[in-house]
Every structure is written in C-alpha cells, then in structure tokens.
Protein backbone atom coordinates (compact mmCIF):
# COMPACT_ATOMS: atom_id res chain seq x y z
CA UNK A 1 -52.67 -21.79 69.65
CA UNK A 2 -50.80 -21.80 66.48
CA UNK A 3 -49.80 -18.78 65.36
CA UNK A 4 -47.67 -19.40 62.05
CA UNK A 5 -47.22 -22.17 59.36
CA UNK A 6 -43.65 -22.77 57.80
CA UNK A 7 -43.66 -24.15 54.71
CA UNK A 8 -41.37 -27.00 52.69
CA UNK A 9 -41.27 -25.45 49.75
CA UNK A 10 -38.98 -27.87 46.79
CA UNK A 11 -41.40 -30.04 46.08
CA UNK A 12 -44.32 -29.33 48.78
CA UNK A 13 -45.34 -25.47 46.90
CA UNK A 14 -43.76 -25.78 43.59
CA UNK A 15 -42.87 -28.58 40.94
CA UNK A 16 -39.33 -28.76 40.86
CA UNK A 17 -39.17 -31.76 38.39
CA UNK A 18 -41.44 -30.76 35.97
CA UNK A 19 -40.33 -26.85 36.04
CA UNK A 20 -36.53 -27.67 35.57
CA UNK A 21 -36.68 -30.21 33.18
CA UNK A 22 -38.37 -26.99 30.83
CA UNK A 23 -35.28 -25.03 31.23
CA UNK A 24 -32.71 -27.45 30.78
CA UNK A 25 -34.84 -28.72 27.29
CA UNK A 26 -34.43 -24.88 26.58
CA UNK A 27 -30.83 -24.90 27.02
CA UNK A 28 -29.91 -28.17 26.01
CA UNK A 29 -32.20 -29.60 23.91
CA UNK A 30 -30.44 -33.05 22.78
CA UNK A 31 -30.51 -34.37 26.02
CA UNK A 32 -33.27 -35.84 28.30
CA UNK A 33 -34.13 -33.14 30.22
CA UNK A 34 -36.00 -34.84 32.76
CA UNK A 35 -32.91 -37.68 33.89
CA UNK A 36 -31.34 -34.40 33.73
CA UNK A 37 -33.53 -32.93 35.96
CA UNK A 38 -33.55 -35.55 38.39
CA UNK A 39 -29.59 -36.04 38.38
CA UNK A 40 -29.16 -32.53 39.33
CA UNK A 41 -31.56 -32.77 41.96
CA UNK A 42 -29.90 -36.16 43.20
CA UNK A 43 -26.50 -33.83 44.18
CA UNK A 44 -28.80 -31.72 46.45
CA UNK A 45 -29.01 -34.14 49.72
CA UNK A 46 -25.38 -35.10 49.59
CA UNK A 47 -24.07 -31.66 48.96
CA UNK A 48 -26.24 -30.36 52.10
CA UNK A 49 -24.65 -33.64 54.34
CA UNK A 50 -21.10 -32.04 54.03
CA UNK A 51 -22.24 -28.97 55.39
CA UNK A 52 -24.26 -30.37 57.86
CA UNK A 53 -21.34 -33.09 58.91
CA UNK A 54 -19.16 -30.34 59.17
CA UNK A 55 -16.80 -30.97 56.02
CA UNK A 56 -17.40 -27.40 55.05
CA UNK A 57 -18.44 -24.22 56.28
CA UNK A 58 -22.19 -22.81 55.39
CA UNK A 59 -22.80 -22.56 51.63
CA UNK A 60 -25.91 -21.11 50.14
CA UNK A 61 -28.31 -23.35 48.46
CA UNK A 62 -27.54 -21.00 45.23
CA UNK A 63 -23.95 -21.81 45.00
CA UNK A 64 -24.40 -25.39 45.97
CA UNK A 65 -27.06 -25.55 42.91
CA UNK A 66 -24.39 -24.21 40.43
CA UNK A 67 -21.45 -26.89 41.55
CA UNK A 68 -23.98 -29.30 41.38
CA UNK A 69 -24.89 -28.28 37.88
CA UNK A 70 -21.22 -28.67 36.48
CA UNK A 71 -21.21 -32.22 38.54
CA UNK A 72 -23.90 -33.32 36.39
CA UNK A 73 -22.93 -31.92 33.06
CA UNK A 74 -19.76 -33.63 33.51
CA UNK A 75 -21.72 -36.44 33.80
CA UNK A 76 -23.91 -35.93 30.95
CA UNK A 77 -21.03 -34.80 28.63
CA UNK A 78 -22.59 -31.92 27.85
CA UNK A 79 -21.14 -28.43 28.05
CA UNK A 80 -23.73 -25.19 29.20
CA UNK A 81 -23.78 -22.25 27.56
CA UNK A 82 -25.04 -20.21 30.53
CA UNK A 83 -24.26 -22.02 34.20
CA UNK A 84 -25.80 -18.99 35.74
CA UNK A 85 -28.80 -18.35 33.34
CA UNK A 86 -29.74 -22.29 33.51
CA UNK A 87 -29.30 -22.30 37.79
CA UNK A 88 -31.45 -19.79 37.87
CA UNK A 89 -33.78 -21.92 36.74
CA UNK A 90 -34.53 -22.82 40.39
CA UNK A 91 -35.90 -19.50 41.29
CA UNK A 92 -38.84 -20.33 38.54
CA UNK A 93 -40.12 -23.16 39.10
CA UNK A 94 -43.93 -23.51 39.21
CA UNK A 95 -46.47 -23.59 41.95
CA UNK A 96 -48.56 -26.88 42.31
CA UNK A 97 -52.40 -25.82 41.35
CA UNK A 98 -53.81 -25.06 44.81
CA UNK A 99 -51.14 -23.52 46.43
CA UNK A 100 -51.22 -19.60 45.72
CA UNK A 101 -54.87 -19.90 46.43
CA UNK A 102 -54.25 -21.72 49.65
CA UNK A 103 -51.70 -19.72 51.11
CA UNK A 104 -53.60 -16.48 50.51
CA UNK A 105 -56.69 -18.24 52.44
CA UNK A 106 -53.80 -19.67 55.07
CA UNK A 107 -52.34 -15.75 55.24
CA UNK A 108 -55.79 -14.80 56.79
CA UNK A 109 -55.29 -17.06 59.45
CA UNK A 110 -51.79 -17.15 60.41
CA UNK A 111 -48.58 -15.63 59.61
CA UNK A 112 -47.19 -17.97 56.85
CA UNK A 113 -43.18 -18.76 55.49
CA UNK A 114 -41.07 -20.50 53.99
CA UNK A 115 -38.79 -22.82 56.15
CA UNK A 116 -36.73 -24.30 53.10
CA UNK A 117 -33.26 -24.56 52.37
CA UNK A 118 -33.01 -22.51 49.70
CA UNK A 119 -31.37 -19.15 50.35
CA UNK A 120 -33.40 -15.70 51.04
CA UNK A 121 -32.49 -14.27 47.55
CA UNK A 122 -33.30 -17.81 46.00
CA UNK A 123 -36.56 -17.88 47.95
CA UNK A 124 -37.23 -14.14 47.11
CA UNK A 125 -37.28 -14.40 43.55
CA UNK A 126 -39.52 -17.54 43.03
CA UNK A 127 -41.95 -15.99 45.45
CA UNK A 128 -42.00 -13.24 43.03
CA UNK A 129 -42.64 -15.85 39.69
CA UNK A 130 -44.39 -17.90 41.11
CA UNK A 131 -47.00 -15.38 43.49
CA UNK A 132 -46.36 -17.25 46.66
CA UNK A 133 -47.21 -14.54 49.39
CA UNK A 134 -45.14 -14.87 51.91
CA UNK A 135 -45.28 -12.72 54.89
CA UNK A 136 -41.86 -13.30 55.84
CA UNK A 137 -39.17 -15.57 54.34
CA UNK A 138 -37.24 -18.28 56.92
CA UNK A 139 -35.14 -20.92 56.35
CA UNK A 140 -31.50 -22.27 55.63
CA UNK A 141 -30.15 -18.89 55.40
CA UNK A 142 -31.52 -17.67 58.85
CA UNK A 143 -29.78 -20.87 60.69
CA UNK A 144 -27.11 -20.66 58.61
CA UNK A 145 -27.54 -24.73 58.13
CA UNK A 146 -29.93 -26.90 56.71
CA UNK A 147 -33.01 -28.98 57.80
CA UNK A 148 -33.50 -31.74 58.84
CA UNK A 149 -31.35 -29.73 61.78
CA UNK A 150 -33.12 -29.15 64.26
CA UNK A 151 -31.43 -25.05 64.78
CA UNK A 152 -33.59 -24.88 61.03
CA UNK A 153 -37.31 -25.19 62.47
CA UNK A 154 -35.99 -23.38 65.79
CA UNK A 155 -34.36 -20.57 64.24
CA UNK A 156 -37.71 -19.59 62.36
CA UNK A 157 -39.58 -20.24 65.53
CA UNK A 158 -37.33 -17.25 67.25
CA UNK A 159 -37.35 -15.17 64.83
CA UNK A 160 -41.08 -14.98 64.40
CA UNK A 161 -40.88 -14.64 68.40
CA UNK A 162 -42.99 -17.84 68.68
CA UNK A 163 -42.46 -20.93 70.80
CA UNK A 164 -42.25 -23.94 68.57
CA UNK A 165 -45.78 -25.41 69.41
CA UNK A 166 -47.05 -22.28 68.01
CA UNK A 167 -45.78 -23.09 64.97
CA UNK A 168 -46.66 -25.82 62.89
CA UNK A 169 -44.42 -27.06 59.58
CA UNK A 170 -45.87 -28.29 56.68
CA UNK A 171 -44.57 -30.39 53.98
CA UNK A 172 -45.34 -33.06 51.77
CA UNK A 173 -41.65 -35.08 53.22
CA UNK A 174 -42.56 -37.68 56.22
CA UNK A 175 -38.73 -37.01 56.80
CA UNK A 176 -38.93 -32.96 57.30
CA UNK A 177 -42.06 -33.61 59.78
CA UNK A 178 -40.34 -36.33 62.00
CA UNK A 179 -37.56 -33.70 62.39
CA UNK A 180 -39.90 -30.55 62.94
CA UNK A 181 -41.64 -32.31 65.91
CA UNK A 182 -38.73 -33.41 67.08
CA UNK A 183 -37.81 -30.25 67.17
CA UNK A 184 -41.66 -29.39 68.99
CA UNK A 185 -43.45 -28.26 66.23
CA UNK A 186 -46.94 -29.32 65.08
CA UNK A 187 -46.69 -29.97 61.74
CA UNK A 188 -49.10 -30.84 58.44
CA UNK A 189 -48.62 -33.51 55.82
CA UNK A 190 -49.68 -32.43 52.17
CA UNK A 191 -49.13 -35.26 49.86
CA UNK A 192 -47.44 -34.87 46.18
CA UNK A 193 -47.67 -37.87 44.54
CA UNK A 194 -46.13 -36.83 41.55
CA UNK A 195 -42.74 -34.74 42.38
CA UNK A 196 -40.30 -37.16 41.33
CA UNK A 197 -42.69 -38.40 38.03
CA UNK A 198 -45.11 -40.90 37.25
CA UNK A 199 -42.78 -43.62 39.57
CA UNK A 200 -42.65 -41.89 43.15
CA UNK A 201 -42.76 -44.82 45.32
CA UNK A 202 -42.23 -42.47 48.70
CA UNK A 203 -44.11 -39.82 50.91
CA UNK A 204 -47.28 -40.88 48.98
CA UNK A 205 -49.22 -40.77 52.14
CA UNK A 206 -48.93 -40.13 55.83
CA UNK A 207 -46.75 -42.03 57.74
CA UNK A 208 -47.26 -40.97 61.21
CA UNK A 209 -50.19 -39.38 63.53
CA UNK A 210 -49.13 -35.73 61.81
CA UNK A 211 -51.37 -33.02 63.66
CA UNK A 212 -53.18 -31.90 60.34
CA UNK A 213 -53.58 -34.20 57.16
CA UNK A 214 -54.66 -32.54 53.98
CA UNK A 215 -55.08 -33.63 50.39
CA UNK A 216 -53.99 -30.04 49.37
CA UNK A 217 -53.18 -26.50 50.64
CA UNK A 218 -56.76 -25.93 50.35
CA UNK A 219 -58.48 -28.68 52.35
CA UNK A 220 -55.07 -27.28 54.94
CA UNK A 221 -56.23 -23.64 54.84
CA UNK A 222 -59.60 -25.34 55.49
CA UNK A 223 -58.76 -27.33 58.68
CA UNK A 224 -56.24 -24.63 60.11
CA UNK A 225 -59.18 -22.51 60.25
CA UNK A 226 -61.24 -24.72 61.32
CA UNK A 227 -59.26 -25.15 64.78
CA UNK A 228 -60.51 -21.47 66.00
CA UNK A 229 -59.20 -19.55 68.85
CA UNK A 230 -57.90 -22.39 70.75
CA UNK A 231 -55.85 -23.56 68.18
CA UNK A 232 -56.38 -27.35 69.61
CA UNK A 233 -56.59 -30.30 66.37
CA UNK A 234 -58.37 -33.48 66.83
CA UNK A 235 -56.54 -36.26 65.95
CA UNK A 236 -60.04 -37.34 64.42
CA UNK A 237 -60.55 -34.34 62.53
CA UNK A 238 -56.94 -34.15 61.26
C-alpha cells in the first residue's frame, strides 16, 4: 500500500528556467537572461558529481548555487551587485499550473515531500512562495548526499518510517525514477515538456513501465486515489 509520495521538485513542481531567467533580467538586465539561466543551471550536475565522487565533503545545494553563480558570471563578464539577493532567486521560483492544486488533492491521500536536492532551508522558503504544502520536507540535506544515490530515496523512506515500496517517487526525470526503483520505490512519471525551453529534446515522455503515468499532478492525484486501500496499480491503468 503506498503510503507517501516524494517529490522531484527543480523542474518536476516549479519552473526553474523560466522563474530564474526573471531575476537575473532584474539584476542584470543587458544580458540574456535565459543562456544565463541555463548556464547556471548547467554547473548544478557537475558540482553535485564531486560531492558524490567523493572530491569534497557534503555541501548544501545553497552554497553550491552561489559558487556556481560567480562560475558563470565569470563567464558572462558580468559583475553582480547582490550574489546573495540574486541566489536567492532559487527559493522563488514558480509552481507549474497544476501542481499546488494537485498536491493538496495528493495530501488527502498520502503523506507527501519533497525528495530534492535542494537543502531544508532552500526547500522551506520556496514552499512558502510558491504554496507547495508539504507535510514534511526530505531530501539532500537528510542523506547528507545527493540523488541519484541511492542513501537519498532511502533516507526519506526511514525517516517517514516507511519501507521503500510504500513509497513511491515522482518526477518528471526518467533518470531520478530508474534510480528510485532501484532503490525499491514505486515511482510516477509527470512529463514537462518545456523546462529547459521551447528545444527540450529529453524526458518528454516515459521511458520505462513507471508504476503511475500522468499528464499532470492532477490526472496523478487522480490515479493515486484511484488505487484504494490496497494500494496495488495496474500496469494498464497506469
């Protein structure tokens, strides 16, 4: 019976793209703000690797935003008024449409969180822009790592007191989902065909038998409840 949902939440709740290229045209408006955008969210995979490979010790998601930030105004030749006041810009960033709406249906059903790797203070405040209503929040922070580790999924399985097939993750990243049920979680594809802009050529669709399918958080909150008591899916129904 599932029990809980984890959530990806960069990209899968919120619009990272869209939301930080606004606050970087706000600081620095003779500049395109969304290659901007984009090149500061290009540091964010191989910044994580060296803490995942070992080349240095945990690091918050927070600070690893802010050297990331001076990487790429280096690289833009640009200097920033206000590093801090401009980073923050990651704990605003905008919900997708159906998602406050879906969680709150989801929350009626099943104890919902974040399983991201931002940190709990950076996953704190955008709940509290964006209205994301979170029973609980899980993650990065909680492992003290990041996903796709496999001590990530687990670590928000044990502390919700849950085995991991009670828990399903969700996110619109074929990637995170191969690693959650490797890990022995269900999981739930939700599709975003438009996080990286108008030429995503990835994670448009499914790309595996995931246990749940969904066009949106609402069609999700639709077909977790759906799967009653017994919390079984149908491979036909997902």
């Amino acid at each position: 019976m599932i029990k809980a949902l984890i959530f990806d939440v960069f990209g899968t709740c919120v619009d990272w793209r869209g939301s930080v290229a606004r606050a970087v045209a706000a600081v620095l408006p003779d500049i395109d703000a969304e290659a901007f955008a984009t090149a500061w969210r290009a540091e964010y995979e191989p910044a994580m690797a060296r803490v995942r490979e070992g080349a240095r010790g945990y690091v918050a998601l927070d600070e690893l935003h802010l050297e990331n930030l001076d990487t790429v105004a280096r690289a833009f030749s640009v200097d920033i008024p206000d590093r801090m006041l401009l980073n923050a810009a990651w704990e605003r960033l905008d919900p997708w449409p159906d998602v406050v709406a879906g969680l709150t249906r989801l929350k009626r059903e099943v104890i919902i969180a974040p399983c991201s790797n931002g940190s709990i203070a950076l996953m704190t405040r955008l709940a509290r822009h964006a209205g994301l209503p979170w029973d609980c929040i899980l993650g990065a922070d909680i492992a003290r790592g990041y996903k796709p580790q496999p001590e990530v999924y687990l670590a928000a399985c044990a502390a919700l007191r849950l085995p991991p097939e009670a828990v399903m993750m969700v996110a619109a990243h074929n990637d995170d989902l191969i690693a959650a049920r490797t890990a022995g979680l269900r999981t739930g594809f939700v599709p975003r065909p438009t996080e990286h802009g108008p030429g995503q050529r990835r994670d448009l669709s499914a790309q595996s038998d995931w246990d749940v399918i969904a066009r949106d958080f609402t069609e999700l909150a639709g077909k977790v409840a759906a799967l009653g008591p017994s919390g079984g899916v149908s491979r036909a129904d997902a």
